[in-house]
PDB file of N, CA and C in Angstrom:
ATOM      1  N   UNK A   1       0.854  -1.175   0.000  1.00  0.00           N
ATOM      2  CA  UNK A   1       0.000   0.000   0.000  1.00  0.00           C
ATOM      3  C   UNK A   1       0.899   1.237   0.000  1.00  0.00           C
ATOM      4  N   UNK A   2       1.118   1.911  -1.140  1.00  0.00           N
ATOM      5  CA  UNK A   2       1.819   2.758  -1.283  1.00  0.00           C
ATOM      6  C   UNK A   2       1.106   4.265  -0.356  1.00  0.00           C
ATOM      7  N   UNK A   3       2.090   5.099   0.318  1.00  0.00           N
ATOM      8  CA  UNK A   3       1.558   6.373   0.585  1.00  0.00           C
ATOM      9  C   UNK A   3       1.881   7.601  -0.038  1.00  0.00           C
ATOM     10  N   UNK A   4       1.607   8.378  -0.515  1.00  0.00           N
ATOM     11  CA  UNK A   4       2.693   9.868  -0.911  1.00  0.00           C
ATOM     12  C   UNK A   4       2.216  10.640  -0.342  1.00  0.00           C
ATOM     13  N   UNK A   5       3.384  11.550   0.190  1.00  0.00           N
ATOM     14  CA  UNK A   5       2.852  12.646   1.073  1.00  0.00           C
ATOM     15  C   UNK A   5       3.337  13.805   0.591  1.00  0.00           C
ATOM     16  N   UNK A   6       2.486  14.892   0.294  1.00  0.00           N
ATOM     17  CA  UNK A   6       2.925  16.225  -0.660  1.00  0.00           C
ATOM     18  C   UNK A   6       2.505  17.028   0.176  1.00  0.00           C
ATOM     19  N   UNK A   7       3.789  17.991   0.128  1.00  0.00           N
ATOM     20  CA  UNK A   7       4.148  19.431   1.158  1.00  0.00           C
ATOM     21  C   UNK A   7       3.646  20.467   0.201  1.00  0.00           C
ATOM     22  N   UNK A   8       2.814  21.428   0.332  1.00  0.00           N
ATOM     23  CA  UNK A   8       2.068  22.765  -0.592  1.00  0.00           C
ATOM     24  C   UNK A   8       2.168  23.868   0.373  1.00  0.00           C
ATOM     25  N   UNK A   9       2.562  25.234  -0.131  1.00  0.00           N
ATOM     26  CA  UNK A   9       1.652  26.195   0.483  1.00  0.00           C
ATOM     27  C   UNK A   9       0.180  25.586   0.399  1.00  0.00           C
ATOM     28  N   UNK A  10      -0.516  26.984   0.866  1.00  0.00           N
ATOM     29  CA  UNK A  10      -1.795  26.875   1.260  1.00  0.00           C
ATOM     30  C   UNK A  10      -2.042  27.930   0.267  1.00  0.00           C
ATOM     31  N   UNK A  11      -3.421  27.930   0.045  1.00  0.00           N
ATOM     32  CA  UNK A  11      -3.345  28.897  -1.312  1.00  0.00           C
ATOM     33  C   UNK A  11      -4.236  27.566  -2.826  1.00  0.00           C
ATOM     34  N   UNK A  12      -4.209  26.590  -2.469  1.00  0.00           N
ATOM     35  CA  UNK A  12      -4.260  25.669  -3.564  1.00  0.00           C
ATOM     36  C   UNK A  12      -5.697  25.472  -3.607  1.00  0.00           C
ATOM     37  N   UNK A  13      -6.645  25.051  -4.759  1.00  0.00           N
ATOM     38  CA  UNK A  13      -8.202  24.910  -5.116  1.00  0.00           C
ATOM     39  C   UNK A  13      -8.132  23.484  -4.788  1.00  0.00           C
ATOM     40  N   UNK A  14      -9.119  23.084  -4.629  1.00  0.00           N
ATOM     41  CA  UNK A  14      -9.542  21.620  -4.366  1.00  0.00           C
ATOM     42  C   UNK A  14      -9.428  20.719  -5.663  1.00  0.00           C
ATOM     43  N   UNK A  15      -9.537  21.703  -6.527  1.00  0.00           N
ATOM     44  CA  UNK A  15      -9.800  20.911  -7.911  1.00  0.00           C
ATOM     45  C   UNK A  15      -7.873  20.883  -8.442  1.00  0.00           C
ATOM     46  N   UNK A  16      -7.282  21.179  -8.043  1.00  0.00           N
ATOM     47  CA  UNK A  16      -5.545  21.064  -8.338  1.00  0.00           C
ATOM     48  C   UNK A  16      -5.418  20.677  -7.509  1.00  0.00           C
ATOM     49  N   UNK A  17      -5.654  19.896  -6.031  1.00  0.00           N
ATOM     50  CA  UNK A  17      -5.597  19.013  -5.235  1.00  0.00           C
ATOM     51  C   UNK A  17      -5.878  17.557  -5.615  1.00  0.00           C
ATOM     52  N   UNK A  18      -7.301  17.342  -6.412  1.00  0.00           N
ATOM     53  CA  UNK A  18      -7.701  16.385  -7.026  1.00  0.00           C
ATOM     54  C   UNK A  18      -6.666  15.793  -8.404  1.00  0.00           C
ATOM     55  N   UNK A  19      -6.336  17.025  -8.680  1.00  0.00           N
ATOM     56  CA  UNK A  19      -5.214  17.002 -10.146  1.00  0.00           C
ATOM     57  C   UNK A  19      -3.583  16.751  -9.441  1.00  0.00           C
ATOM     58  N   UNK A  20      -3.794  16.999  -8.278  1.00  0.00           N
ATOM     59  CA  UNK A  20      -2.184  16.353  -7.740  1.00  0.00           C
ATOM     60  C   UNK A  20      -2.505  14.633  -7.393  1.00  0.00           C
ATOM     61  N   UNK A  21      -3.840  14.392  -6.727  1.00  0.00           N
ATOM     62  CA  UNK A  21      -4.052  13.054  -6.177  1.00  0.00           C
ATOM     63  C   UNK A  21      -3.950  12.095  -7.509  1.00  0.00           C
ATOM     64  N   UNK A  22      -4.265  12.677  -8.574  1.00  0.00           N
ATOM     65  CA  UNK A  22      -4.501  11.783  -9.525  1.00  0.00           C
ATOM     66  C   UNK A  22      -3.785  11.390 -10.606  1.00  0.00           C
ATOM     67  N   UNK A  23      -2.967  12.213 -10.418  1.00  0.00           N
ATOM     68  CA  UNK A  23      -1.248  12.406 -10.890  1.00  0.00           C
ATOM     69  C   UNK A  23       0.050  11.681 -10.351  1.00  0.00           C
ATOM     70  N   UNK A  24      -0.240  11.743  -8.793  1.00  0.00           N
ATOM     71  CA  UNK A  24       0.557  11.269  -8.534  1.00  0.00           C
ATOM     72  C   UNK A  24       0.381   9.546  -7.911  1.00  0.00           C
ATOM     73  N   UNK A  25      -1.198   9.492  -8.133  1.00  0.00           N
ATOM     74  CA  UNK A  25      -1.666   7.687  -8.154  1.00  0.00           C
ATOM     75  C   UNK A  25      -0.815   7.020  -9.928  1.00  0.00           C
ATOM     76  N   UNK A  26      -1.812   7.857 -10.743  1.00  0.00           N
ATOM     77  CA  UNK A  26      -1.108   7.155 -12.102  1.00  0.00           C
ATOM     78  C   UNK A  26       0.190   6.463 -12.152  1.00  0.00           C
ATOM     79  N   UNK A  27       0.947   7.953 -11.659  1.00  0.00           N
ATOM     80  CA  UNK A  27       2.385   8.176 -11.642  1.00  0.00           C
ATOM     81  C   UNK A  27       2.837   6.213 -10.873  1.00  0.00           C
ATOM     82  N   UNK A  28       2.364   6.146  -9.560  1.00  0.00           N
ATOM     83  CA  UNK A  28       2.715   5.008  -9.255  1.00  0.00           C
ATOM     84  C   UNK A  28       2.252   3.478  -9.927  1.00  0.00           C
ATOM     85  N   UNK A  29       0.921   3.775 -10.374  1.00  0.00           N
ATOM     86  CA  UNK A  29       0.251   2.951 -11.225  1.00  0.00           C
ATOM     87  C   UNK A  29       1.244   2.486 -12.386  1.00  0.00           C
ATOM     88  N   UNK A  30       1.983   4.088 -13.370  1.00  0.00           N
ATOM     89  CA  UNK A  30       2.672   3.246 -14.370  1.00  0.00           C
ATOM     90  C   UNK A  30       4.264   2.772 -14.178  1.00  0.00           C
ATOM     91  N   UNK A  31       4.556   3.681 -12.908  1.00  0.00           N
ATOM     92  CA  UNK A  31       6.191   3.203 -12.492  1.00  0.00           C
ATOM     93  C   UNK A  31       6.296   2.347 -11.981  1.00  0.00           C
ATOM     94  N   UNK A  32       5.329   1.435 -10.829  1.00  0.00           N
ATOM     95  CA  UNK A  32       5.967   0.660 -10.096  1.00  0.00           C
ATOM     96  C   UNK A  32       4.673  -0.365 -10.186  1.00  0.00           C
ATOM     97  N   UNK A  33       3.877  -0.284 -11.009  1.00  0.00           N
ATOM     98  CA  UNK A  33       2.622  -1.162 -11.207  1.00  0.00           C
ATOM     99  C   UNK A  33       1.772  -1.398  -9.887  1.00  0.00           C
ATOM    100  N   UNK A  34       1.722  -0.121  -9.071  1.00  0.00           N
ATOM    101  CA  UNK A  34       0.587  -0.078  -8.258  1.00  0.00           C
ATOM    102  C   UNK A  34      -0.649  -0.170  -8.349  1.00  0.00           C
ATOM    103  N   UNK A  35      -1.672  -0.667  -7.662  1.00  0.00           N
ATOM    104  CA  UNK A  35      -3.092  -0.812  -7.628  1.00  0.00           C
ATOM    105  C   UNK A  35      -3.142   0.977  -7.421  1.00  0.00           C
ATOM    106  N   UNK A  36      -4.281   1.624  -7.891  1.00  0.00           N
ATOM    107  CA  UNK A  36      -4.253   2.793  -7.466  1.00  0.00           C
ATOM    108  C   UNK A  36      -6.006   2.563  -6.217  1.00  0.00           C
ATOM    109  N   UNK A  37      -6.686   1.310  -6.067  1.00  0.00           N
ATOM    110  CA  UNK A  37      -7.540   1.526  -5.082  1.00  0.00           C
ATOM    111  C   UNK A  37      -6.717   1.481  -3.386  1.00  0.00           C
ATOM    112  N   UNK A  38      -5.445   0.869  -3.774  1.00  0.00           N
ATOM    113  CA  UNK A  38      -5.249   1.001  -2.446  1.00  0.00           C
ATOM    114  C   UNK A  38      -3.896   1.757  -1.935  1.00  0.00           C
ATOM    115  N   UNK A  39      -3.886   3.199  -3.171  1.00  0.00           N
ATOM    116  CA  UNK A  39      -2.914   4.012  -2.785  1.00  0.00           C
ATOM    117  C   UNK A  39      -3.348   5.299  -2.566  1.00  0.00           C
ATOM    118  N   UNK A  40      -2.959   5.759  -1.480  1.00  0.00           N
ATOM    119  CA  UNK A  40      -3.104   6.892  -1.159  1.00  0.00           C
ATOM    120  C   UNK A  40      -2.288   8.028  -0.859  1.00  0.00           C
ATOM    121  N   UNK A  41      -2.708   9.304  -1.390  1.00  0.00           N
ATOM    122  CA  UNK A  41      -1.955  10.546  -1.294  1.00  0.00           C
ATOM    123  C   UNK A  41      -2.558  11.628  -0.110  1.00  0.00           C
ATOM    124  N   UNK A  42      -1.588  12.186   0.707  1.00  0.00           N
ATOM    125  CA  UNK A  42      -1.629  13.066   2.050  1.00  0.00           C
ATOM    126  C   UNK A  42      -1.265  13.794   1.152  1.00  0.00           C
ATOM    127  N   UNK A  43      -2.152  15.306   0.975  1.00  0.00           N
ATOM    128  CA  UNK A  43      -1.670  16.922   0.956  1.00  0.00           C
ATOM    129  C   UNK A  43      -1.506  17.338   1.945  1.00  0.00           C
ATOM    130  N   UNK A  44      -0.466  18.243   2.477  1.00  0.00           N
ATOM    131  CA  UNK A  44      -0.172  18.533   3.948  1.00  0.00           C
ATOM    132  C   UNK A  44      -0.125  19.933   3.187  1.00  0.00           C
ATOM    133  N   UNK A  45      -0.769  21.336   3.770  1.00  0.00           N
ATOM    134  CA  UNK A  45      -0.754  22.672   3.054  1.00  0.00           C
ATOM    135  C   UNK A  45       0.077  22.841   4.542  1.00  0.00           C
ATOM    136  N   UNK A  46       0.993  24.210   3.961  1.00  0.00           N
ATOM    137  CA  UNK A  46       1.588  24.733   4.995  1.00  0.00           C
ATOM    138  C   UNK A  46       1.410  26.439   4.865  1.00  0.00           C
ATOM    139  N   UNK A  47       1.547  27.204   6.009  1.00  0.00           N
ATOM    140  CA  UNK A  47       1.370  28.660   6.202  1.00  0.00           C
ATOM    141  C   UNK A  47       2.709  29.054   5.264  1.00  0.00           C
ATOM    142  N   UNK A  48       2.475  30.058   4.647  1.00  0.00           N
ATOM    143  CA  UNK A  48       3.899  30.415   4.187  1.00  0.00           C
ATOM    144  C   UNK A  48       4.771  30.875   5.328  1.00  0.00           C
ATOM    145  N   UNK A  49       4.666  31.579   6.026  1.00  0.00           N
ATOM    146  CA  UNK A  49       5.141  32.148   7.186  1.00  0.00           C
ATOM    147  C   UNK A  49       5.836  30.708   7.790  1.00  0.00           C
ATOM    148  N   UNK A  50       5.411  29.637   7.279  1.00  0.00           N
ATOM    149  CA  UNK A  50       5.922  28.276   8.397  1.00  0.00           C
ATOM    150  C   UNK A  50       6.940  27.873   7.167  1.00  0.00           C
ATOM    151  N   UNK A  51       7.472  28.195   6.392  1.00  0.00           N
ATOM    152  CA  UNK A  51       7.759  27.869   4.993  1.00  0.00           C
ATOM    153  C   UNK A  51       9.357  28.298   4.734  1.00  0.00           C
ATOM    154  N   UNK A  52      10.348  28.116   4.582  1.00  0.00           N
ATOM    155  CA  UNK A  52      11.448  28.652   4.338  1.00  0.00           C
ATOM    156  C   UNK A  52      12.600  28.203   2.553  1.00  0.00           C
ATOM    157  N   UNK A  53      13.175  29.310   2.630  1.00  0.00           N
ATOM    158  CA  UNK A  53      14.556  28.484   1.641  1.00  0.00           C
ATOM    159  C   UNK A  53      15.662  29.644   1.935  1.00  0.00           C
ATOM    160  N   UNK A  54      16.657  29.174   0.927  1.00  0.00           N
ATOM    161  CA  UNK A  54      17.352  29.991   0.450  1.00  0.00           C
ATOM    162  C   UNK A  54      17.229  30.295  -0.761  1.00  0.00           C
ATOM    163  N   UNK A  55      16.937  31.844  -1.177  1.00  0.00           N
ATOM    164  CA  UNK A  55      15.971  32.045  -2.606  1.00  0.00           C
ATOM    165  C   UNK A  55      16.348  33.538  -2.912  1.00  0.00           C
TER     166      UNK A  55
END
């Protein structure tokens, strides 16, 4: 049971949430020949303020 867990600002539509979940199921579907009913993707949104780089 594969998991992926994707780090975002906050700021993102539900419907490019759905377009990340379903992207990144395929994605495992055609790389590693995952079932995609029993994989699941965590969006974790973060505050920008909680957010850093060097940039």
């Amino acid at each position: 049971m594969p998991i992926v867990n994707i780090q975002i600002t906050k700021g993102v539509s539900s419907e490019q949430k759905e377009q990340l979940i379903q992207g990144a199921t395929q994605l495992l579907v055609d790389v590693l020949g995952k079932n995609p009913k029993t994989t699941y993707v965590l969006i974790d949104e973060v505050d920008t303020d909680n957010w850093g780089g060097w940039w």
